[in-house]
C-alpha atoms as a PDB file:
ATOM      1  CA  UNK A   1      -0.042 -26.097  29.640  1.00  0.00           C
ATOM      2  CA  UNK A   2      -3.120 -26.973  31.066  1.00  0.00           C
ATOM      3  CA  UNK A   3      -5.963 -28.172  28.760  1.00  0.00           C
ATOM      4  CA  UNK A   4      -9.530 -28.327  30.084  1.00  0.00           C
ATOM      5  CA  UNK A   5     -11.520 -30.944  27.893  1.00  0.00           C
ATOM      6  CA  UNK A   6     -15.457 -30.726  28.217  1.00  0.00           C
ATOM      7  CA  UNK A   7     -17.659 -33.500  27.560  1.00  0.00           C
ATOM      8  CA  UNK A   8     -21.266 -32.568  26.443  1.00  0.00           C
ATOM      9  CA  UNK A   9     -24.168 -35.559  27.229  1.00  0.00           C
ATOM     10  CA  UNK A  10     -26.984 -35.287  25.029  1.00  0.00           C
ATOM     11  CA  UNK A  11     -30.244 -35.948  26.416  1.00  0.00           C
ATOM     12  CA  UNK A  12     -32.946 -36.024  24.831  1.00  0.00           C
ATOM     13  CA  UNK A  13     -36.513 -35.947  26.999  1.00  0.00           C
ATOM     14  CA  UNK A  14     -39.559 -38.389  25.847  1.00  0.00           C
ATOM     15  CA  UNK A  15     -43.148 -38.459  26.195  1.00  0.00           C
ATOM     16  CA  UNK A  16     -44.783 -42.135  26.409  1.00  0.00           C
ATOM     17  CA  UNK A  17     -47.877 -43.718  26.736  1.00  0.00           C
ATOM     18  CA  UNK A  18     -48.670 -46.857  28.090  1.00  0.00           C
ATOM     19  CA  UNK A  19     -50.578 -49.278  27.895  1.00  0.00           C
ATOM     20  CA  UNK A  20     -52.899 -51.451  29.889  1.00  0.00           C
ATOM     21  CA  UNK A  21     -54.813 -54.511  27.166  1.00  0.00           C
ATOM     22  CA  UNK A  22     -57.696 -55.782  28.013  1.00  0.00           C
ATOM     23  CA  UNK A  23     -60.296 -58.075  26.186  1.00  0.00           C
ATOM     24  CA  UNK A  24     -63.172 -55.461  27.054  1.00  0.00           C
ATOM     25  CA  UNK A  25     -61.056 -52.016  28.043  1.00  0.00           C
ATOM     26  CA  UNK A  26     -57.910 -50.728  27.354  1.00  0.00           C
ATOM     27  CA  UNK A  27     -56.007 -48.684  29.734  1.00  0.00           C
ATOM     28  CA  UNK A  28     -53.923 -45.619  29.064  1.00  0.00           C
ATOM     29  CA  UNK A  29     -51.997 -43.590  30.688  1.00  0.00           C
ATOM     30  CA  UNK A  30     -49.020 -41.104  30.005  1.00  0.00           C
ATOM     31  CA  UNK A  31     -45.679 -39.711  31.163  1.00  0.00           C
ATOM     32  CA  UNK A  32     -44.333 -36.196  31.567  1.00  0.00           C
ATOM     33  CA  UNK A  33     -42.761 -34.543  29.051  1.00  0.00           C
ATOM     34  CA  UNK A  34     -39.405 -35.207  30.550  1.00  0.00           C
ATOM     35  CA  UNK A  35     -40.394 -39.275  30.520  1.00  0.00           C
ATOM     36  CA  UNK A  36     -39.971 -39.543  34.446  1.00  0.00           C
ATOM     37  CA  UNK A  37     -43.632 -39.852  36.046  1.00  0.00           C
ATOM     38  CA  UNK A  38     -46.836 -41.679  34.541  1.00  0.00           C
ATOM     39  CA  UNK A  39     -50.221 -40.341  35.169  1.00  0.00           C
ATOM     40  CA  UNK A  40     -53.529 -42.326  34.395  1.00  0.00           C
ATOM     41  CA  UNK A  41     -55.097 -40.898  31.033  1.00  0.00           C
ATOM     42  CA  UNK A  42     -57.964 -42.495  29.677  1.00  0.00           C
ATOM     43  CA  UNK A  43     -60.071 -45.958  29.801  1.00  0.00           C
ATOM     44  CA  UNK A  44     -61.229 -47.072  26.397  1.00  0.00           C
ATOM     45  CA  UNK A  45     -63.521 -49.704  25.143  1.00  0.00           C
ATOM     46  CA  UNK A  46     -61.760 -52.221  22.897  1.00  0.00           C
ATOM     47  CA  UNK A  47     -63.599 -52.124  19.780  1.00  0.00           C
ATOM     48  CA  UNK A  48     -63.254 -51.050  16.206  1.00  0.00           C
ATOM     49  CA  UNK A  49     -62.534 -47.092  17.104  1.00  0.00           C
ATOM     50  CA  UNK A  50     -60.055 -48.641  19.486  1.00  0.00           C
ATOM     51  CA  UNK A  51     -56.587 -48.046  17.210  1.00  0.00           C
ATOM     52  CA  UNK A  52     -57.917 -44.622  15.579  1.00  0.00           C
ATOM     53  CA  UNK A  53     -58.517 -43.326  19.293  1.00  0.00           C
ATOM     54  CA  UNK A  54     -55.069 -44.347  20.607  1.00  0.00           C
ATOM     55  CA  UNK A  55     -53.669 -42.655  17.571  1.00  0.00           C
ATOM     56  CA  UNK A  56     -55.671 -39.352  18.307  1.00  0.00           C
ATOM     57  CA  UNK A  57     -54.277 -39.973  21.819  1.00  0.00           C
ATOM     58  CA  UNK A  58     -51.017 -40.281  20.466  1.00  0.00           C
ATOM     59  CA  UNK A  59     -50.835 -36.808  18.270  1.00  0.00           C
ATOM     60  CA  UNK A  60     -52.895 -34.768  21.539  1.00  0.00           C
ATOM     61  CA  UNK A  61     -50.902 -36.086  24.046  1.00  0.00           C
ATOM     62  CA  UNK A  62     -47.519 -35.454  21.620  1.00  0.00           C
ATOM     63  CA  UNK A  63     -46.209 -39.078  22.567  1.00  0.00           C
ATOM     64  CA  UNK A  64     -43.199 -40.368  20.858  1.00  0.00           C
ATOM     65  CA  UNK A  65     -43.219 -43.978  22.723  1.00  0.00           C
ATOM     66  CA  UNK A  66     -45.603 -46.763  23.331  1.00  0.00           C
ATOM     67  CA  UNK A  67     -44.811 -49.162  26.366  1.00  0.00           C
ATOM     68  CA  UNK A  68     -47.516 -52.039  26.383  1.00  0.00           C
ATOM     69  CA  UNK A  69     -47.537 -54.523  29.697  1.00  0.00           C
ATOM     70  CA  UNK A  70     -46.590 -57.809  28.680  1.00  0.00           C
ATOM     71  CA  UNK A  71     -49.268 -60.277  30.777  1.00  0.00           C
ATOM     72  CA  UNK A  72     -47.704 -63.639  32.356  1.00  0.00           C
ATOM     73  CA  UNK A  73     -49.710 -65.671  34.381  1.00  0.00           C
ATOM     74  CA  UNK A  74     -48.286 -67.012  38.019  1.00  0.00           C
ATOM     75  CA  UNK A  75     -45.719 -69.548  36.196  1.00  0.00           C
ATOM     76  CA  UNK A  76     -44.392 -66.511  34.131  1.00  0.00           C
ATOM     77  CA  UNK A  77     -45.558 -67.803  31.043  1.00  0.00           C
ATOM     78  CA  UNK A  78     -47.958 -66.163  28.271  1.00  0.00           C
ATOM     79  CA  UNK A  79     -51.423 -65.817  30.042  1.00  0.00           C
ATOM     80  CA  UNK A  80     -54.368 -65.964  27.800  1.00  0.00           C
ATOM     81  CA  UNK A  81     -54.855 -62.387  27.227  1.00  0.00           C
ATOM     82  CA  UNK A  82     -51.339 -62.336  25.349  1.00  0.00           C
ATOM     83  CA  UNK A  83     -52.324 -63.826  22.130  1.00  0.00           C
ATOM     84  CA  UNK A  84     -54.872 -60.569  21.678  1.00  0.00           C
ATOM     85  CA  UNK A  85     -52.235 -58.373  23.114  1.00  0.00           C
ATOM     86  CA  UNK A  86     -49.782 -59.720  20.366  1.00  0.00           C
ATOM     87  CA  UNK A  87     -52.562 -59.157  17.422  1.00  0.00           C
ATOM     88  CA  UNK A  88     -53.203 -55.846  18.829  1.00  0.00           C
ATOM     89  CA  UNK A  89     -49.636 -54.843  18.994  1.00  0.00           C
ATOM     90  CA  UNK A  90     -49.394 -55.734  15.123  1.00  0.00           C
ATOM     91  CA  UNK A  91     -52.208 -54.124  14.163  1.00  0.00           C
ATOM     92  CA  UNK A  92     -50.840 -51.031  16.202  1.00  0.00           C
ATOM     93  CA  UNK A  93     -47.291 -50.903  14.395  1.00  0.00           C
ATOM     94  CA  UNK A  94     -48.913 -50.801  11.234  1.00  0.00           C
ATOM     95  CA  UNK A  95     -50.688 -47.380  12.441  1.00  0.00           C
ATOM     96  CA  UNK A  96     -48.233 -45.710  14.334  1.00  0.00           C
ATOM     97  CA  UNK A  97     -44.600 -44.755  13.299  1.00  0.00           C
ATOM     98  CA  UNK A  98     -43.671 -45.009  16.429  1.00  0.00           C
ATOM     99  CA  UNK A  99     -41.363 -47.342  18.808  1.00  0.00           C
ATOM    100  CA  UNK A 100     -43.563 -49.750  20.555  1.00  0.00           C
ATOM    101  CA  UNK A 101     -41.565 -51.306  23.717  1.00  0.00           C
ATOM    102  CA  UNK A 102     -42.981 -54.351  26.104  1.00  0.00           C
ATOM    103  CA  UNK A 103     -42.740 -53.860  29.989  1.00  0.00           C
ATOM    104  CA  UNK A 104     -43.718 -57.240  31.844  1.00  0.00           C
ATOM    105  CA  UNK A 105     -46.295 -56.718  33.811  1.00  0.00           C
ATOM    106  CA  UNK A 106     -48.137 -58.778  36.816  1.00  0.00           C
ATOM    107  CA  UNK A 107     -51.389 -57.952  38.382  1.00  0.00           C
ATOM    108  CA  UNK A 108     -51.840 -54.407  37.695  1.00  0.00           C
ATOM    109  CA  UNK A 109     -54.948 -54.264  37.967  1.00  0.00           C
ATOM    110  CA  UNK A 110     -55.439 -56.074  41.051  1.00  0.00           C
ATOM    111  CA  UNK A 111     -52.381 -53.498  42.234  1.00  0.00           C
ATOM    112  CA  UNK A 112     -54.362 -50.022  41.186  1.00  0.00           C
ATOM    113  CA  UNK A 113     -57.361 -51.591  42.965  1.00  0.00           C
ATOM    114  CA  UNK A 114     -55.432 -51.936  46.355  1.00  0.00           C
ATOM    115  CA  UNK A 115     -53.805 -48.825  46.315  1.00  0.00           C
ATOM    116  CA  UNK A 116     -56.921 -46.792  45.053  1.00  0.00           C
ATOM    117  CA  UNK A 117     -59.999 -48.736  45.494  1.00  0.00           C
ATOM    118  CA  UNK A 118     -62.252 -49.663  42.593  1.00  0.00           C
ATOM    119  CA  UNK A 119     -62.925 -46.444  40.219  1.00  0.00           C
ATOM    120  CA  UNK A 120     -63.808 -45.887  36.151  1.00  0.00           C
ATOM    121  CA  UNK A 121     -59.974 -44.883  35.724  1.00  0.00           C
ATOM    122  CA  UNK A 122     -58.776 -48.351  37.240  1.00  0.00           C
ATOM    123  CA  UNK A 123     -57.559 -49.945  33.908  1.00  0.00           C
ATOM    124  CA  UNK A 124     -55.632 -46.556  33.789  1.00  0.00           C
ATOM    125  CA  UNK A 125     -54.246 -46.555  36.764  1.00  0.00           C
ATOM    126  CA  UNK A 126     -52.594 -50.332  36.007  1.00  0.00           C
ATOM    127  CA  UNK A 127     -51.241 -48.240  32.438  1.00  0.00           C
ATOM    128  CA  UNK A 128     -49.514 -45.902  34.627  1.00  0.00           C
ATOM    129  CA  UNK A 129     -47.840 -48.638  36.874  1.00  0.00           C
ATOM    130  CA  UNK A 130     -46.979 -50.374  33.940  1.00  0.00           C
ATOM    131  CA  UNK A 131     -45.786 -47.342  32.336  1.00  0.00           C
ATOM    132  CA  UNK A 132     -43.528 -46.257  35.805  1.00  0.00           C
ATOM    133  CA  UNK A 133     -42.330 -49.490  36.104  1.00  0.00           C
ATOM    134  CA  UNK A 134     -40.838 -49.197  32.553  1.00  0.00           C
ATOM    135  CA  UNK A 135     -39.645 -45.867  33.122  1.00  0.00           C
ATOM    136  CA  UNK A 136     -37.774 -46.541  36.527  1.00  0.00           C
ATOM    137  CA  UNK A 137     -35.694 -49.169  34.337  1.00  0.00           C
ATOM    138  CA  UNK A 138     -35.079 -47.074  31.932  1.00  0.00           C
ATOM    139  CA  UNK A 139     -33.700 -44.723  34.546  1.00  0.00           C
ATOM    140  CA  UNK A 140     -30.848 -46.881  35.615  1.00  0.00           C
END
């Protein structure tokens, strides 16, 4: 007799934001709910209200992943921006229950400027490459 076995994949869709750090603004930007495409979402000052606004971020936008760009400089070592970045990550953990991934990242900025000229949204823009970029890897 003939048996017919089924297999059943589980998968499980994921809203993320990312993450553009910067010493003055910060970046953000967000995926679908399905956790394929990243759309620019907000540019916010980096100061004190800076952790409380990515956590009100966090519970609006229903995110349950943070991808931050890891900055290298041209010899793909730390750049100077990193040692903030690190602090900031810390500080972040502490304040969010939530998984908090690294996506290397290399002249974002300089990237969402090219493709879309200089604009308020910029630093959000380079979030959403960062974020795609982590997403398309995640894809394969």
């Amino acid at each position: 007799s003939w048996q017919i076995k089924f297999c059943v994949i589980y998968w499980r869709a994921m809203k993320y934001l990312g993450i553009d750090y910067g010493i003055k603004r910060v970046g953000l930007a967000t995926s679908d709910p399905d956790g394929k495409v990243a759309f620019p979402l907000d540019v916010l000052s980096n100061d004190k209200r800076l952790i409380l606004r990515i956590k009100q971020a966090c519970a609006s936008e229903k995110i349950e992943s943070v991808v931050i760009g890891e900055s290298k400089d041209f010899g793909g070592k730390n750049n100077s921006i990193m040692k903030d970045a690190k602090e900031f990550v810390k500080t972040l953990k502490k304040s969010l229950d939530l998984p908090i991934h690294w996506e290397p990242e290399f002249l974002t900025s300089a990237e969402a400027e090219r493709l879309q000229g200089k604009h308020g949204m910029l630093d959000a823009s380079a979030a959403a490459i960062i974020l795609k970029s982590y997403l398309d890897k995640k894809k394969k």
